[in-house]
Protein backbone atom coordinates (compact mmCIF):
# COMPACT_ATOMS: atom_id res chain seq x y z
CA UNK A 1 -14.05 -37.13 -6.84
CA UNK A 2 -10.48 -36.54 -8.81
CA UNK A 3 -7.70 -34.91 -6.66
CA UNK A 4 -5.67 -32.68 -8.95
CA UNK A 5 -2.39 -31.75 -7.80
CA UNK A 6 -0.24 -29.17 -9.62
CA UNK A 7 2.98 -27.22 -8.83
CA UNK A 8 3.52 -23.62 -9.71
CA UNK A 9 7.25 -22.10 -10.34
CA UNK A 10 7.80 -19.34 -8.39
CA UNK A 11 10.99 -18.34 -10.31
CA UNK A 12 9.14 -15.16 -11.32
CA UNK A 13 6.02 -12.59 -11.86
CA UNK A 14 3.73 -14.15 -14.14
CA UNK A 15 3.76 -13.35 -17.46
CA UNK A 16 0.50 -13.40 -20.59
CA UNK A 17 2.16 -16.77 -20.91
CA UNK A 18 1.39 -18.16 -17.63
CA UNK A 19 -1.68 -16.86 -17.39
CA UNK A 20 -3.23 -18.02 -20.62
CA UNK A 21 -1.34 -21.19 -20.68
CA UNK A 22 -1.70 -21.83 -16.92
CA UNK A 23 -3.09 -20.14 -14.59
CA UNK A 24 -6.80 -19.68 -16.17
CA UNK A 25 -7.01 -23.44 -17.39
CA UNK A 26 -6.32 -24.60 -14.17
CA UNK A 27 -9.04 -22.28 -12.34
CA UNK A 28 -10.95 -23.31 -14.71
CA UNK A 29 -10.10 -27.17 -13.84
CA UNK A 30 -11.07 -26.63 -10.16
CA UNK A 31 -13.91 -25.11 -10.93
CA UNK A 32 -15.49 -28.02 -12.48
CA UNK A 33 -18.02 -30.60 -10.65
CA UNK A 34 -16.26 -33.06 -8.71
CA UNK A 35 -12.42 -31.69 -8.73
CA UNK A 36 -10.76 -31.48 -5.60
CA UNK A 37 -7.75 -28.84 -6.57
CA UNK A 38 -4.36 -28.94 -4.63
CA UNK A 39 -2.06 -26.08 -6.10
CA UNK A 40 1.35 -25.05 -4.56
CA UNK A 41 4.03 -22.61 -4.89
CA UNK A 42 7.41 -24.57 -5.50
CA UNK A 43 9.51 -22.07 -4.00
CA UNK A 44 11.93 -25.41 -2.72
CA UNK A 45 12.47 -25.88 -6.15
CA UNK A 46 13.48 -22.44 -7.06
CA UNK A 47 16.00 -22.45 -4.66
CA UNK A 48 17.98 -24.73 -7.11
CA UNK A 49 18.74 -21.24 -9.38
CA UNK A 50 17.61 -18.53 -7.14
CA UNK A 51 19.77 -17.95 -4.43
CA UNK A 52 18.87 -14.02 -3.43
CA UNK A 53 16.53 -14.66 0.02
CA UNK A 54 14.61 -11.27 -1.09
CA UNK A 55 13.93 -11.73 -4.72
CA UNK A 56 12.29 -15.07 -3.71
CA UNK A 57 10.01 -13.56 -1.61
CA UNK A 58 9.02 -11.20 -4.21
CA UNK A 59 8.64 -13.61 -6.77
CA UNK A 60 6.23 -15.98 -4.35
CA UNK A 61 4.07 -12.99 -3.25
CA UNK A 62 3.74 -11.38 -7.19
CA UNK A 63 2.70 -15.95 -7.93
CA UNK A 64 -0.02 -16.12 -5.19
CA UNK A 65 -1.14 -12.61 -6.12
CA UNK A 66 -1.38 -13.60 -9.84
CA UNK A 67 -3.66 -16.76 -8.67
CA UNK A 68 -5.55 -14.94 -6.07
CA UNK A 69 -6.27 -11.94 -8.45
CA UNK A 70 -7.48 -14.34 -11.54
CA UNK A 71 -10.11 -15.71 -8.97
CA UNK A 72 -8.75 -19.00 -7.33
CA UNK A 73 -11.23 -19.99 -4.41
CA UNK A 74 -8.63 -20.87 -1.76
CA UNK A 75 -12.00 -21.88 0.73
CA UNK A 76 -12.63 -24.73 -1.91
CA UNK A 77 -9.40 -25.68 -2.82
CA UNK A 78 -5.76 -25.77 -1.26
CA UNK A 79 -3.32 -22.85 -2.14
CA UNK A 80 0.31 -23.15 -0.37
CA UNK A 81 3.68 -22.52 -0.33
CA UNK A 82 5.55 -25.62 -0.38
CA UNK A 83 8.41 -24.49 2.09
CA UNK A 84 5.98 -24.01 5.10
CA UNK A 85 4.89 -28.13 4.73
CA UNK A 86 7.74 -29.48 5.86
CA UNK A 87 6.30 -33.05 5.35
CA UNK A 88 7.93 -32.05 1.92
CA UNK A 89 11.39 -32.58 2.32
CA UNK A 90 10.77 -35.17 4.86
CA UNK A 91 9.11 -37.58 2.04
CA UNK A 92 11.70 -36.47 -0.55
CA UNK A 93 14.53 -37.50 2.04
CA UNK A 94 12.62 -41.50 2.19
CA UNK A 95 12.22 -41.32 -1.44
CA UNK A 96 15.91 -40.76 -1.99
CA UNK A 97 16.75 -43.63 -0.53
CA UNK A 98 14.54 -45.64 -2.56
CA UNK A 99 15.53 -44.02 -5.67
CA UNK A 100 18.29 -45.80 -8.11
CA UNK A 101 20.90 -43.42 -9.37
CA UNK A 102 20.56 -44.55 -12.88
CA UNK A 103 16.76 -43.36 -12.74
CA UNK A 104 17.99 -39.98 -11.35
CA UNK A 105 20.49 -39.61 -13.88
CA UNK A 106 18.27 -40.03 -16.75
CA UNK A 107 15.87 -37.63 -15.45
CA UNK A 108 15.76 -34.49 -18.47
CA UNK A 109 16.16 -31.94 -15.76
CA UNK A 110 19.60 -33.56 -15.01
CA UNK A 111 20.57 -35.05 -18.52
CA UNK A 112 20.18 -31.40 -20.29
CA UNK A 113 23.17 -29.92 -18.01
CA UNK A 114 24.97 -33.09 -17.72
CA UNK A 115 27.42 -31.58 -19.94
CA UNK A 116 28.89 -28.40 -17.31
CA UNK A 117 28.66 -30.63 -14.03
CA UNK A 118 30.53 -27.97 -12.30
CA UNK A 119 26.77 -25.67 -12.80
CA UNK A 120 24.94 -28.79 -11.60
CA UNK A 121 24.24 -28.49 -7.37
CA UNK A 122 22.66 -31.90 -5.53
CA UNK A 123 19.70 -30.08 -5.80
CA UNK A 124 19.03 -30.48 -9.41
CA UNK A 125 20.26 -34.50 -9.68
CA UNK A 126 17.24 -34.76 -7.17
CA UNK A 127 14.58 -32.74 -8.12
CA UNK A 128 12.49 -35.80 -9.26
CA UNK A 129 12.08 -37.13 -5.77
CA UNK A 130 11.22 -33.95 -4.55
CA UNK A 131 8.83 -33.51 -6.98
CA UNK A 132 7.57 -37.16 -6.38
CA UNK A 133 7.27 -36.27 -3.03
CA UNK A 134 4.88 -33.53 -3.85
CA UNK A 135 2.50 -35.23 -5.24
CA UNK A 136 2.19 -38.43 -3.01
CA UNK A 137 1.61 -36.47 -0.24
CA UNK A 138 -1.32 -35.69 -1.38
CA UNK A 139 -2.81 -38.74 -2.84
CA UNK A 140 -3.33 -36.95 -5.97
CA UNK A 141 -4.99 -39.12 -8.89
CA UNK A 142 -4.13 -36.28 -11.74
CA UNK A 143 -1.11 -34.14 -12.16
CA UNK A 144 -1.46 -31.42 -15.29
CA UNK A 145 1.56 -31.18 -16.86
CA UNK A 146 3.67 -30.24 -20.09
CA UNK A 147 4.89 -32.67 -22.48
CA UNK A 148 8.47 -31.55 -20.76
CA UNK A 149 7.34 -32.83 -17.65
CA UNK A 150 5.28 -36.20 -18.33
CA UNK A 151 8.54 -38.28 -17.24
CA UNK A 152 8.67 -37.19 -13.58
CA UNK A 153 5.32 -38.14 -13.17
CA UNK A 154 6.44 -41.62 -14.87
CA UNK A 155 9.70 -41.43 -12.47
CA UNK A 156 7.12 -40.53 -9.42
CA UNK A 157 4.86 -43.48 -10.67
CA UNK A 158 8.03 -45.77 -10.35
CA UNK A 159 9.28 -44.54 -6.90
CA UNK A 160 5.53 -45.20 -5.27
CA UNK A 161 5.32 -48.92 -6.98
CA UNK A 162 8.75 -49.63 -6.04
CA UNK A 163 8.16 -48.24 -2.15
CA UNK A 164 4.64 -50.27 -2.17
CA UNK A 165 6.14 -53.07 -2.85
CA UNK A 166 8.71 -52.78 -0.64
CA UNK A 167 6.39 -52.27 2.19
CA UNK A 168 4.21 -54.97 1.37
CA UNK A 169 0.67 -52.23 1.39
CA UNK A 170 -0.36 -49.71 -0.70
CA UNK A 171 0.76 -46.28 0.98
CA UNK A 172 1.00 -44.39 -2.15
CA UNK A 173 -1.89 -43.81 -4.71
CA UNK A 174 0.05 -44.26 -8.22
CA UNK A 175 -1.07 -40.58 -9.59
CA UNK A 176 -1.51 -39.94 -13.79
CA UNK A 177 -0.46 -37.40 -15.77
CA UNK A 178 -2.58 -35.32 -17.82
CA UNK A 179 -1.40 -33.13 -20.88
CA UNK A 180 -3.98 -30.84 -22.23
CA UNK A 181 -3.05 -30.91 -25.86
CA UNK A 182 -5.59 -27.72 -26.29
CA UNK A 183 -3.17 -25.41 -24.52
CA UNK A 184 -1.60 -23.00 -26.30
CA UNK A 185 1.48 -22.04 -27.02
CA UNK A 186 1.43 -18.21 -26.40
CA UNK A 187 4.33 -16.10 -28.69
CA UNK A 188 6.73 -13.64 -26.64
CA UNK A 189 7.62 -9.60 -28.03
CA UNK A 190 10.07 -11.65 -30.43
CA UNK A 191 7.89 -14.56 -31.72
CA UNK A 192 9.27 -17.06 -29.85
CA UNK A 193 7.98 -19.25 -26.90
CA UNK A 194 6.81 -16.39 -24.61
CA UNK A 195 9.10 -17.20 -21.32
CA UNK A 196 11.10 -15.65 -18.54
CA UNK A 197 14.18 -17.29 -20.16
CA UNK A 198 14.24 -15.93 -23.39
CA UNK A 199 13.40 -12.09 -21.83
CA UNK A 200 10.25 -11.93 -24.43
CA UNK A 201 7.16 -11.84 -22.30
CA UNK A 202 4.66 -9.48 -21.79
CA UNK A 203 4.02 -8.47 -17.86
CA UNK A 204 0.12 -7.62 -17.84
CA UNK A 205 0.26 -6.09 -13.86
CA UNK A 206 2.92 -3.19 -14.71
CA UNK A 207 2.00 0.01 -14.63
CA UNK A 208 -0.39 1.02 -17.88
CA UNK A 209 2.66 3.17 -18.82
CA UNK A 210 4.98 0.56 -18.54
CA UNK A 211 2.63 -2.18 -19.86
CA UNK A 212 2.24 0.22 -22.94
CA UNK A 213 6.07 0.81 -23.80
CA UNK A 214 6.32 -3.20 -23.36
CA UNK A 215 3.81 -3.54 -26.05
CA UNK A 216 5.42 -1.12 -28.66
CA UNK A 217 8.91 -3.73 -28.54
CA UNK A 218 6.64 -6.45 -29.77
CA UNK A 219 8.64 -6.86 -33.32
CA UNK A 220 6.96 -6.38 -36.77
CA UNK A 221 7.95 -6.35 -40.13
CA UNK A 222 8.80 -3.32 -41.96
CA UNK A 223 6.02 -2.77 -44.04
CA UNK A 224 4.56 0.76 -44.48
CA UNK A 225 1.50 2.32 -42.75
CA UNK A 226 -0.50 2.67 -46.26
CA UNK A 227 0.22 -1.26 -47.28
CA UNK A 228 -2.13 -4.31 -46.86
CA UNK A 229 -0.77 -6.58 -44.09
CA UNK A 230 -0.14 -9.96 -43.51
CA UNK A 231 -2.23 -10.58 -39.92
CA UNK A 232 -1.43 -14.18 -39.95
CA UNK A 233 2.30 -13.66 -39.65
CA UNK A 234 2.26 -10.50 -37.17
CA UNK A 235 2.81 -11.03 -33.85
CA UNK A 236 1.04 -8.08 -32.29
CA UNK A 237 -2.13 -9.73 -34.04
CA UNK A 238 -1.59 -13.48 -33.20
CA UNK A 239 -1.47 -11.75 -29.13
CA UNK A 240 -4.86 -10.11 -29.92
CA UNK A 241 -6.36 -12.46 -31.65
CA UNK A 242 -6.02 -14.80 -28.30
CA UNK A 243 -7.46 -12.20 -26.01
CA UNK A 244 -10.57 -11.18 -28.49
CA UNK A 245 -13.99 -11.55 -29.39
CA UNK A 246 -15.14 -12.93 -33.28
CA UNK A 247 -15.93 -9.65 -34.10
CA UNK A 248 -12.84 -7.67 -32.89
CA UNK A 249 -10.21 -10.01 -34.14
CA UNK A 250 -12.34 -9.76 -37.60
CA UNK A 251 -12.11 -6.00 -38.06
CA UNK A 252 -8.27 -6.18 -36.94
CA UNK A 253 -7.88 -8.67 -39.50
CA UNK A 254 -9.85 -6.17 -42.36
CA UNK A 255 -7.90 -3.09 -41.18
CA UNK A 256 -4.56 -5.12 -41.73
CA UNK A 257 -5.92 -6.72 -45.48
CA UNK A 258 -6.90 -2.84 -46.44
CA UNK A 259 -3.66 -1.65 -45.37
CA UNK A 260 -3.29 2.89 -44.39
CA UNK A 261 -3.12 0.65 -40.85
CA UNK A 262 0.23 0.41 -39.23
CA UNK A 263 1.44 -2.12 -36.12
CA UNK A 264 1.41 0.73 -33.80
CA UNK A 265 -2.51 1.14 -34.57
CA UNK A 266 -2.22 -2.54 -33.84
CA UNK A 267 0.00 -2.85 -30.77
CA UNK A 268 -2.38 0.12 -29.08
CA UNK A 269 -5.49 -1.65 -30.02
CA UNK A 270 -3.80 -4.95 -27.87
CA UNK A 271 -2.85 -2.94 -25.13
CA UNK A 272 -6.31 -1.13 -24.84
CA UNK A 273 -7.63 -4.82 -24.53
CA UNK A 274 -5.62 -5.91 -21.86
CA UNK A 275 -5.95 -2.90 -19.90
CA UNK A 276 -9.86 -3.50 -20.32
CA UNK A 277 -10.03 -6.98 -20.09
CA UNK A 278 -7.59 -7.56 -17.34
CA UNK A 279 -8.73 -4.60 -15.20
CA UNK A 280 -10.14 -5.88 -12.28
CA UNK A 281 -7.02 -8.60 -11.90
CA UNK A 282 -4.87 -5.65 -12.08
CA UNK A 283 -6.23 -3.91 -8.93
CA UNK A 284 -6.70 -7.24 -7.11
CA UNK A 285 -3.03 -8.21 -7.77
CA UNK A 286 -1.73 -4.73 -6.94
CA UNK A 287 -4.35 -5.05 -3.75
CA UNK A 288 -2.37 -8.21 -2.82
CA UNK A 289 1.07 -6.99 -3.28
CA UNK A 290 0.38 -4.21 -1.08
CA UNK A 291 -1.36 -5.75 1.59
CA UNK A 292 1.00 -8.84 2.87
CA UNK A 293 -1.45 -10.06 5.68
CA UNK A 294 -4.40 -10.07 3.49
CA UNK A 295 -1.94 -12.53 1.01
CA UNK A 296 -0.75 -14.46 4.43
CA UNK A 297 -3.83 -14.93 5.43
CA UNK A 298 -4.95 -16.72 1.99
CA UNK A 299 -1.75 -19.07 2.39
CA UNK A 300 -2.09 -19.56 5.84
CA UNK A 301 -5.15 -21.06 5.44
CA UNK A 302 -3.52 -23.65 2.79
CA UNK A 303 -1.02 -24.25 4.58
CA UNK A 304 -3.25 -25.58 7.34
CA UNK A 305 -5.14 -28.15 5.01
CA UNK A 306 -2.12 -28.99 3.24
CA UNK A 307 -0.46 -29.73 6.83
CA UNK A 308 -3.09 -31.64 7.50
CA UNK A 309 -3.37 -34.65 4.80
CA UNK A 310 0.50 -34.80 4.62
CA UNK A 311 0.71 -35.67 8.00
CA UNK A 312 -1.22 -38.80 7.46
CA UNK A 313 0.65 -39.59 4.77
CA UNK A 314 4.06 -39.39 6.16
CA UNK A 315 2.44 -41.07 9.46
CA UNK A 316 1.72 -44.11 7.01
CA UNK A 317 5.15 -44.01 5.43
CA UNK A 318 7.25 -43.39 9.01
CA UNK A 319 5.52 -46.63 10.47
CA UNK A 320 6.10 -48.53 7.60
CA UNK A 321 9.90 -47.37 7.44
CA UNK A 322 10.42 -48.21 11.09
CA UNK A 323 10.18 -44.51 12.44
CA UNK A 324 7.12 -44.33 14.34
């Protein structure tokens, strides 16, 4: 059996972006034969550029909702938030002292602000241990990732050989990354990288209203209504064609070649499929948000199993380190 370990941003509500290019691949991962899933909410990590106590707790409930309402089984695999294990921050606290600086300062988290130190808090300099931390406690064997993100897991590699050998015994299992080169990139209103950052994304749990005048700022070109149409260069039809079937992405594609078809026909066509498509995540995410205890109850019970094997890890590690 592969344990698969992966960390979730809780820096805000999910987005089409994180949902394609997340969220449903990695359901899909721990639904698979023989996968034994461990997915957490870093919500430790956000603290690094969120400091507002309330908006964090928003942003964690709207991730676990997101999850919970696209169908992760939380009885068959473990579903937490990272703050309430504090085995965390314990491990991160060994690794640090095991860590080189010279390792920590080439990490790309650090190196891409290294140029406005005064931005940079201690926080950020040692997110790789942290993150190294999460995923030896766990023993995990495979950690999905982004290209952006292969070289903690190669930093997190280094810190477990270097501690093993310190110790003289295999505590840590030395986990691999995966990239899934199949995942796809998923274009924001604007055509870039759909992302949070950038203020492009499309939220799919607003209200329809809402959802629907989010749609209509996705940017086109200004060809008339009564013009053929480029589909292959039109956002609104690159975000449908992701979401459809053969056949409707086929007669979107013929309405745009014969042209008396304008993007608006276009964007309301897209938003008629999410609201379709997406409806019953839509009422279970709304459910969630509305009904904290029902969401507690889901994390409590991760919590508990999470608790569980990262106590025997950082048992293993506190003997070895003289603290037991």
């Amino acid at each position: 059996m592969s344990r698969i370990l992966t960390g979730i941003q809780s820096s805000g509500r999910p987005h089409l972006g994180n949902i394609l290019g997340a969220i449903k691949p990695a359901i899909a991962l721990s639904e698979q034969p023989g996968n034994e899933s461990f997915f957490f909410i870093a919500d430790l990590h956000s603290l690094t550029s969120i400091k507002d106590g309330g908006l964090r707790r928003e942003y964690i409930r709207a991730v676990a909702s997101a999850w919970l309402a696209f169908g992760l089984d939380t009885a068959k695999n473990t579903f937490w938030r990272q703050s309430h294990v504090a085995e965390h921050t314990e491990l991160a606290w060994y690794l640090n002292c095991f860590t080189p600086y010279p390792m920590l300062a080439n990490a790309h988290s650090f190196k891409d602000k290294a140029d406005r130190l005064a931005d940079v808090n201690a926080g950020v300099f040692m997110y790789p241990c942290l993150m190294a931390a999460d995923i030896l406690l766990y023993d995990a064997d495979i950690v999905p990732v982004g290209k952006d993100q292969k070289q903690h897991v190669e930093m997190t590699r280094d810190m477990a050989s270097a501690l093993n050998h310190r110790v003289g015994e295999e505590i840590f299992v030395l986990p691999e990354s995966r990239i899934d080169e199949r995942i796809m990139t998923i274009p924001g209103i604007d055509g870039q990288k759909m992302s949070k950052s950038y203020n492009n994304y499309i939220d799919i749990f607003l209200p329809a209203n809402e959802l629907y005048k989010m749609i209509k700022k996705i940017i086109s070109d200004s060809t008339p209504l009564e013009e053929p149409k480029n589909p292959d260069n039109d956002i609104t039809f690159k975000l449908y064609a992701l979401l459809a079937d053969e056949v409707q992405v086929a007669a979107m594609r013929q309405n745009y070649l014969n042209g008396g078809y304008g993007y608006g026909h276009a964007k309301k066509e897209l938003y008629e499929l999410i609201i379709s498509q997406f409806a019953k995540p839509r009422e279970l995410f709304t459910y969630y948000m509305e009904n904290e205890e029902a969401l507690e109850n889901e994390l409590r019970l991760g919590e508990e199993k999470a608790r569980a094997i990262a106590s025997q890890t950082i048992k293993r590690v506190r003997e070895k380190l003289g603290y037991n």
